[in-house]
N, C-alpha and C. Protein backbone atom coordinates (compact mmCIF):
# COMPACT_ATOMS: atom_id res chain seq x y z
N UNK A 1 -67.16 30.10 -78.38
CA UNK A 1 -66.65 28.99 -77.60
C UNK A 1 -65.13 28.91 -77.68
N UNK A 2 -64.62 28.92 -78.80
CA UNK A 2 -63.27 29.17 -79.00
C UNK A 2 -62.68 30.61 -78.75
N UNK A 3 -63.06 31.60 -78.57
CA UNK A 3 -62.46 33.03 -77.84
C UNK A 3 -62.36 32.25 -76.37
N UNK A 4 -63.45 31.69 -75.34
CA UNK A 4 -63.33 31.51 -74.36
C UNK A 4 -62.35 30.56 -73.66
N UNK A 5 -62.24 29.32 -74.82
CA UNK A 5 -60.94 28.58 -74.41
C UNK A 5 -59.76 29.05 -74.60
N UNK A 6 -59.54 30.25 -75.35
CA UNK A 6 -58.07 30.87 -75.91
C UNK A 6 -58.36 31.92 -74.33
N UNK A 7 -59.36 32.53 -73.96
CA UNK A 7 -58.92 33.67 -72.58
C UNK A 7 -58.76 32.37 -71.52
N UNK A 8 -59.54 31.11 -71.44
CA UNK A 8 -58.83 30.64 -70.54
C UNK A 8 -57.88 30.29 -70.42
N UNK A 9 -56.84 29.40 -71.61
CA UNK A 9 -55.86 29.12 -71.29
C UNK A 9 -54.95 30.85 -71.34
N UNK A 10 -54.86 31.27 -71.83
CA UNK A 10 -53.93 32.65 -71.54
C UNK A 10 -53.95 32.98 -70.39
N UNK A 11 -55.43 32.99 -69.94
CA UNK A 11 -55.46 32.84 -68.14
C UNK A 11 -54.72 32.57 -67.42
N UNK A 12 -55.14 31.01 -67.58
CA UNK A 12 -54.35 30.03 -67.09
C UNK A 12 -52.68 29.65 -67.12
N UNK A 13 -51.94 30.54 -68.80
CA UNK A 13 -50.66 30.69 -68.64
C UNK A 13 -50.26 31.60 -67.73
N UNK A 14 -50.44 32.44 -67.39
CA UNK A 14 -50.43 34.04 -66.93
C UNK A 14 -50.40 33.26 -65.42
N UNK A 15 -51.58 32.38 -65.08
CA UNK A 15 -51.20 32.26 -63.70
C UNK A 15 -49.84 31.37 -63.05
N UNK A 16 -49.45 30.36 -64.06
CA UNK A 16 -48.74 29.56 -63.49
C UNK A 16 -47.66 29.70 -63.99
N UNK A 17 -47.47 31.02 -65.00
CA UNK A 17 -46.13 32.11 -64.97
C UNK A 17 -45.71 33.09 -63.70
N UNK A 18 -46.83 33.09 -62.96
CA UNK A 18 -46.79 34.34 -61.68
C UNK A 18 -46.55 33.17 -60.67
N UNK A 19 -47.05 31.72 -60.40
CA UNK A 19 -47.34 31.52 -59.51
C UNK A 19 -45.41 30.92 -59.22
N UNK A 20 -44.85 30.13 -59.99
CA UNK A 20 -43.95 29.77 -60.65
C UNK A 20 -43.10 30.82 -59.43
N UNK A 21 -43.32 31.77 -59.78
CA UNK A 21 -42.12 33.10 -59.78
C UNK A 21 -42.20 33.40 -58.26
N UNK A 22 -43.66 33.28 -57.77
CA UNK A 22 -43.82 33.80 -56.53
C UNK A 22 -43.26 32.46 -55.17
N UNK A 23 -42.85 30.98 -56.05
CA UNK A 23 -42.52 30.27 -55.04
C UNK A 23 -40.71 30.42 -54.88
N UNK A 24 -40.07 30.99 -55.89
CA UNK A 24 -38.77 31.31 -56.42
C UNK A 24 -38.01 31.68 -54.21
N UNK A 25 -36.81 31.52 -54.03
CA UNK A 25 -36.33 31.94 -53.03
C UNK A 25 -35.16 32.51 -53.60
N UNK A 26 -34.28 33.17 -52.73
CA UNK A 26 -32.84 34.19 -52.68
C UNK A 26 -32.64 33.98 -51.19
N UNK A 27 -31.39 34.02 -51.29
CA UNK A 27 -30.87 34.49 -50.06
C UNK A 27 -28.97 33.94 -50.17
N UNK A 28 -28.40 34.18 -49.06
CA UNK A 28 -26.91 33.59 -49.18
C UNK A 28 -26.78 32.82 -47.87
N UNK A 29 -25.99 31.96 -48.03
CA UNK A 29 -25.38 31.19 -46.95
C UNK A 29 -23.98 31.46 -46.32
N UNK A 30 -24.00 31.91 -44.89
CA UNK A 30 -22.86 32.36 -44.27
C UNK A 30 -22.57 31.33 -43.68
N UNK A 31 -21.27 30.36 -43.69
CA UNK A 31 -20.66 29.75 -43.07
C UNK A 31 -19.85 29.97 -41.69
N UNK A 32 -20.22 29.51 -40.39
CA UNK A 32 -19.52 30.07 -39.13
C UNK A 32 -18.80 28.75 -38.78
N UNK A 33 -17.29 28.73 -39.70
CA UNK A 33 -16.42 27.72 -39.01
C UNK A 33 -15.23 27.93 -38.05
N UNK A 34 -14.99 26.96 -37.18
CA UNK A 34 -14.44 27.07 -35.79
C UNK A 34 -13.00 27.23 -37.15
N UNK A 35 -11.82 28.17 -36.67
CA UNK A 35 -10.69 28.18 -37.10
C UNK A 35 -9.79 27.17 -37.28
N UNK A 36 -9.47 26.01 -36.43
CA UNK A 36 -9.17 24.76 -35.89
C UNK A 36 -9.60 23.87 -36.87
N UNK A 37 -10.52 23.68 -37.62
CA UNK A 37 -10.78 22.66 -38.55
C UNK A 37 -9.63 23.18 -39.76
N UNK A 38 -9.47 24.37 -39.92
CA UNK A 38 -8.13 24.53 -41.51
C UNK A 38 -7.31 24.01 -40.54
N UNK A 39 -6.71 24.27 -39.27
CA UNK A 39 -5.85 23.31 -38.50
C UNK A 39 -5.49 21.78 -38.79
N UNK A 40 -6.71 21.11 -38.55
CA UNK A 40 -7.18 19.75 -38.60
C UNK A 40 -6.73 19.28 -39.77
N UNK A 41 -7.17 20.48 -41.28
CA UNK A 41 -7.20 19.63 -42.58
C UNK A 41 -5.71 19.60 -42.78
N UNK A 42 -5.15 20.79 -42.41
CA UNK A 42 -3.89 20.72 -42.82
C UNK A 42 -2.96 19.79 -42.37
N UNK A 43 -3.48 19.36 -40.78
CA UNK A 43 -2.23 18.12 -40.23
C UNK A 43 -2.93 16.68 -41.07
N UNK A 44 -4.15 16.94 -41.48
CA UNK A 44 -4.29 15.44 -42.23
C UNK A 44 -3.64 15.46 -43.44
N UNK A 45 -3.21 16.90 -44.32
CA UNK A 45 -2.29 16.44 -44.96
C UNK A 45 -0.87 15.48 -44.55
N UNK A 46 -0.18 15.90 -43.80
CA UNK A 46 0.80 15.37 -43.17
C UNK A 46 0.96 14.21 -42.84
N UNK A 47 -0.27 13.08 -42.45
CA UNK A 47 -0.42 11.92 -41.95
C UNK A 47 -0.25 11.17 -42.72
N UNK A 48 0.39 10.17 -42.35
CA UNK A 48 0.88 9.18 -43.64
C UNK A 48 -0.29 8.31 -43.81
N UNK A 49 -1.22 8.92 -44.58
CA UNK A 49 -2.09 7.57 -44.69
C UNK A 49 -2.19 6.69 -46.29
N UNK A 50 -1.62 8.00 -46.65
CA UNK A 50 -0.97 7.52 -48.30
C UNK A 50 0.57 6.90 -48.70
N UNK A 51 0.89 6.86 -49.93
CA UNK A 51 1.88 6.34 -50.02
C UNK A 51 2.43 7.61 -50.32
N UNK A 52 3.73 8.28 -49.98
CA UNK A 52 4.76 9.51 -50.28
C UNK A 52 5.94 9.05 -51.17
N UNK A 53 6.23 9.96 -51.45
CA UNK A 53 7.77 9.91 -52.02
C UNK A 53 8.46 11.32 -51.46
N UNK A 54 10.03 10.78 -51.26
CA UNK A 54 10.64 11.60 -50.63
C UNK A 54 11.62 11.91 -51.80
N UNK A 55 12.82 12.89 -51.34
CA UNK A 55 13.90 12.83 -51.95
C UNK A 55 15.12 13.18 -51.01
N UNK A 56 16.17 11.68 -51.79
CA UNK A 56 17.20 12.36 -50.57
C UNK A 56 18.03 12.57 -51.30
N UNK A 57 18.73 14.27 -50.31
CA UNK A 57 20.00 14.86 -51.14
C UNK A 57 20.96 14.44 -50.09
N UNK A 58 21.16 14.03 -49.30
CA UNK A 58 22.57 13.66 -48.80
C UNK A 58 22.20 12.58 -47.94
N UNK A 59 23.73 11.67 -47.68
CA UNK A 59 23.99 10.43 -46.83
C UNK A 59 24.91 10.22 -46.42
N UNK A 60 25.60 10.70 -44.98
CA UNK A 60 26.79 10.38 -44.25
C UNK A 60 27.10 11.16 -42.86
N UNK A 61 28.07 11.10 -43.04
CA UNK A 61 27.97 11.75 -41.70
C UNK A 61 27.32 13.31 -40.86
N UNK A 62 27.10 13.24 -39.89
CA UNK A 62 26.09 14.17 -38.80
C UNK A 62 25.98 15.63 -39.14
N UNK A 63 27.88 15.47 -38.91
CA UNK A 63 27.97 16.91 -39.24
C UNK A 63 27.49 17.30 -40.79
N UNK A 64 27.84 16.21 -41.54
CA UNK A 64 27.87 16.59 -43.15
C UNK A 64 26.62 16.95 -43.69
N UNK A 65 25.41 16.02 -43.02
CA UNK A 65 23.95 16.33 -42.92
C UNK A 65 23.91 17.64 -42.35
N UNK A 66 24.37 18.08 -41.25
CA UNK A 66 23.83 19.15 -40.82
C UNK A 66 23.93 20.64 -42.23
N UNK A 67 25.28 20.40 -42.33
CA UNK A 67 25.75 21.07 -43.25
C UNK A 67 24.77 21.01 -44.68
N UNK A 68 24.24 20.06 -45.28
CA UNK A 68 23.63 19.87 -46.23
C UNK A 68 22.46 20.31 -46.19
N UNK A 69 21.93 20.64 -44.94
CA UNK A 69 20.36 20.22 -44.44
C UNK A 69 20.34 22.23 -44.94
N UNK A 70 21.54 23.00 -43.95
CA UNK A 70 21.33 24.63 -44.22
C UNK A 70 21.40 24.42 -45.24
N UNK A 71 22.71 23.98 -46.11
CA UNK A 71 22.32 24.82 -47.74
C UNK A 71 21.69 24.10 -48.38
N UNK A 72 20.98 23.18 -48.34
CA UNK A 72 19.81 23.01 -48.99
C UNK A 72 18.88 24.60 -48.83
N UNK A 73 18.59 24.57 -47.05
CA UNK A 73 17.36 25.69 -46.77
C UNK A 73 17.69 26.83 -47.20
N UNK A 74 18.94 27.03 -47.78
CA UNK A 74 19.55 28.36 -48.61
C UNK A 74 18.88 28.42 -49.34
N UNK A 75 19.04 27.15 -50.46
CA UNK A 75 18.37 27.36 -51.93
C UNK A 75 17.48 27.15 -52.16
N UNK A 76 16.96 26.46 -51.85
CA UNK A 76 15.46 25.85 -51.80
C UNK A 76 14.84 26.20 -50.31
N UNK A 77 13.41 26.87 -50.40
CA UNK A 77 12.51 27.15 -49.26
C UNK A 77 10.87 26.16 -49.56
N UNK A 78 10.68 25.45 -50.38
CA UNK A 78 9.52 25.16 -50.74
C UNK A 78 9.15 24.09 -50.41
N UNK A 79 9.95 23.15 -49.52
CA UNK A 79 10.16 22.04 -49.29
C UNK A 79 10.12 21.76 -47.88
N UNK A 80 9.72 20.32 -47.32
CA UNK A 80 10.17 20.72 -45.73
C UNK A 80 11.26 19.57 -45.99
N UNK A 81 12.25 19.77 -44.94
CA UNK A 81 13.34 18.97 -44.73
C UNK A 81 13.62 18.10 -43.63
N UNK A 82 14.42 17.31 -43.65
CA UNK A 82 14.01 16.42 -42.55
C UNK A 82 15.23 15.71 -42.48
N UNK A 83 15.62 15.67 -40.97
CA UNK A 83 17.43 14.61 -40.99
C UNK A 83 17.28 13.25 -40.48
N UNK A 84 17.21 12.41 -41.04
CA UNK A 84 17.07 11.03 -40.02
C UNK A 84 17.96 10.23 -40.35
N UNK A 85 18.37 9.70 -38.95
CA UNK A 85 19.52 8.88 -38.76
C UNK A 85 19.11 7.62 -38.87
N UNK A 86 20.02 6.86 -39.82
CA UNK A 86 19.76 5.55 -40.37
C UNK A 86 21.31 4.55 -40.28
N UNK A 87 21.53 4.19 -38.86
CA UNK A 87 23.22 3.87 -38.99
C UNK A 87 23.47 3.32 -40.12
N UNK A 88 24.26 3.53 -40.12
CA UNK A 88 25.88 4.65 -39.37
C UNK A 88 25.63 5.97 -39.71
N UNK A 89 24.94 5.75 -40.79
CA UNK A 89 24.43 6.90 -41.37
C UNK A 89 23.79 8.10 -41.34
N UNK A 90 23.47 9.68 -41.50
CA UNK A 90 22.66 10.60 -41.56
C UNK A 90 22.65 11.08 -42.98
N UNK A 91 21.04 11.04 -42.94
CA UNK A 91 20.14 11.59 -44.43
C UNK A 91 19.29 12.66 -44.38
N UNK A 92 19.58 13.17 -45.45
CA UNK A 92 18.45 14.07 -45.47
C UNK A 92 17.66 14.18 -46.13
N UNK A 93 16.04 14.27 -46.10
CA UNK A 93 15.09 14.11 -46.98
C UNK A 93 14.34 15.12 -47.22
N UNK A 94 13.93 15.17 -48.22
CA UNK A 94 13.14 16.40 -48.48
C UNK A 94 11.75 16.02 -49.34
N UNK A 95 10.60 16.48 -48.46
CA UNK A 95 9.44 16.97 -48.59
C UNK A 95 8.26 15.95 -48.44
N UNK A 96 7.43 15.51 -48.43
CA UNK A 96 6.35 14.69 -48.35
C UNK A 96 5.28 15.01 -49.90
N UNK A 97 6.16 14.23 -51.08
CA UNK A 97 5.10 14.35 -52.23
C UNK A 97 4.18 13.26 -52.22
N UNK A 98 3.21 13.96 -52.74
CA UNK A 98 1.85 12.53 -53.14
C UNK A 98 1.62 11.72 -54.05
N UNK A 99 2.89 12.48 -55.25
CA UNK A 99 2.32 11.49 -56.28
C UNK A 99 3.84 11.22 -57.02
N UNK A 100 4.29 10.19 -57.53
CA UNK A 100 5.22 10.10 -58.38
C UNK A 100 5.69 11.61 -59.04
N UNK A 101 4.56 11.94 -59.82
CA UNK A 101 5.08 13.07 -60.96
C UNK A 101 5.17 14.27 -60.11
N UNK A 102 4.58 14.42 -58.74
CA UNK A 102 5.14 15.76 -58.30
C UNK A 102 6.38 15.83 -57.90
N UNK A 103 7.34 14.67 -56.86
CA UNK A 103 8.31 14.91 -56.78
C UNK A 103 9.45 14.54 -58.06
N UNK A 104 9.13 14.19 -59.11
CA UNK A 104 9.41 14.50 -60.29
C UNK A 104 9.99 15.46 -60.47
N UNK A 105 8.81 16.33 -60.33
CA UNK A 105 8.94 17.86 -60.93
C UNK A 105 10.01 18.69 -60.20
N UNK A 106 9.32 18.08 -59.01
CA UNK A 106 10.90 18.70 -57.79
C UNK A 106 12.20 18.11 -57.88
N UNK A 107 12.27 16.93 -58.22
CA UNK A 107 13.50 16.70 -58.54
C UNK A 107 13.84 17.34 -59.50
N UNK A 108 13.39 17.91 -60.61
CA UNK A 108 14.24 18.29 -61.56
C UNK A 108 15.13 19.58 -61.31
N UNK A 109 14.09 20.61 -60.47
CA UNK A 109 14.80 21.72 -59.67
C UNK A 109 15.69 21.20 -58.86
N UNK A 110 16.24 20.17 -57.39
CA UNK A 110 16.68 19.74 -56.88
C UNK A 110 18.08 19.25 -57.73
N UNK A 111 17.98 18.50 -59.23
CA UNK A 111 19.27 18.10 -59.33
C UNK A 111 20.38 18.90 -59.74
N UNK A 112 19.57 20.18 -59.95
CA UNK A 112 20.20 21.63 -60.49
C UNK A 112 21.46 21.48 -59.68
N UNK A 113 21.36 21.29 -58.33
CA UNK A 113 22.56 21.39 -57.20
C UNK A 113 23.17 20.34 -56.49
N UNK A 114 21.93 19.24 -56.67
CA UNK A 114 22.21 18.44 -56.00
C UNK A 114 22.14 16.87 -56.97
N UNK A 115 23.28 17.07 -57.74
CA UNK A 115 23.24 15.47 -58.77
C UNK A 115 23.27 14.34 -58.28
N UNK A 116 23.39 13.96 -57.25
CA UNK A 116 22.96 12.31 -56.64
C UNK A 116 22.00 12.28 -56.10
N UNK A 117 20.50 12.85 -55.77
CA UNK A 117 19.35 13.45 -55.32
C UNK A 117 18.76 12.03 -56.19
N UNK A 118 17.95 11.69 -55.22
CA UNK A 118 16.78 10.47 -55.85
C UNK A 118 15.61 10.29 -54.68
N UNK A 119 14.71 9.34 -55.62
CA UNK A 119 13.12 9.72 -54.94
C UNK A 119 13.11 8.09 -54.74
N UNK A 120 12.68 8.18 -53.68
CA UNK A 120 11.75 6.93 -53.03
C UNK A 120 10.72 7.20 -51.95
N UNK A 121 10.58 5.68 -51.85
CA UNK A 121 9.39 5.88 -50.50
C UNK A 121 9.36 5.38 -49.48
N UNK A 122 9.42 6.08 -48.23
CA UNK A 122 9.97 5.68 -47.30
C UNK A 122 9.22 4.32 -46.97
N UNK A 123 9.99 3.69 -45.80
CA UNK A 123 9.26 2.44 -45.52
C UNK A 123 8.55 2.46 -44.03
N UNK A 124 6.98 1.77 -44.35
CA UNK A 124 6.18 2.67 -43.12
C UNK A 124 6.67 1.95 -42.10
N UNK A 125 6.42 2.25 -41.04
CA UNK A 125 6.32 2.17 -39.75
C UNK A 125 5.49 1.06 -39.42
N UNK A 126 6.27 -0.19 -38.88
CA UNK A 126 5.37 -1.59 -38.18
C UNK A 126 4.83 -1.08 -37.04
N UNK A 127 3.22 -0.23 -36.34
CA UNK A 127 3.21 -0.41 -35.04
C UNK A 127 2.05 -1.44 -34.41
């Protein structure tokens, strides 16, 4: 009586070790995305829907911005730059950071050349 309950359950392990195995799947998943969505994500970086910090290395006149704006793009490429006129005034700002400590970090490269360079945040847009 006891041989027969030891072949059944061994049986019975044996089957629901095979059966287990035989419901198992494989395969891979190929993703077919339209090109235009890395488009999409990337301009939602850009959108101000957060709070930024900028940094500005210069403030005065047009020409003087202009002038500041190339050699900035001399020395620095990692950044985007940006001239906006704020009478009387022209500034130039550099980059769209997300968080306090990143443009931090960029400022510290930035004051290498540029020692009156400071970070704020711009002020949004009433529409």
């Amino acid at each position: 009586m006891i041989k027969h309950k030891m072949t059944f359950l061994l049986i019975a392990i044996a089957f629901i070790s095979f059966s287990i195995g035989s419901f198992a799947q494989s395969g891979t998943i190929n993703i077919d995305q339209d090109s235009d969505i890395n488009k999409l994500l990337e301009f939602k970086k850009d959108v101000k829907t957060v709070n930024l910090f900028k940094i500005q290395v210069y403030s005065g006149t047009r020409s003087g911005a202009e002038s500041s704006k190339q050699n900035f793009l001399n020395s620095y490429n990692e950044w985007p730059v940006s001239m906006e006129f704020d009478s009387p005034n022209t500034k130039i700002w550099i980059g769209n950071f997300r968080s306090r400590l990143e443009a931090d970090k960029a400022l510290l490269k930035i004051k290498r050349k540029y020692n009156n360079a400071f970070i704020f945040e711009p002020k949004k847009d009433k529409k």
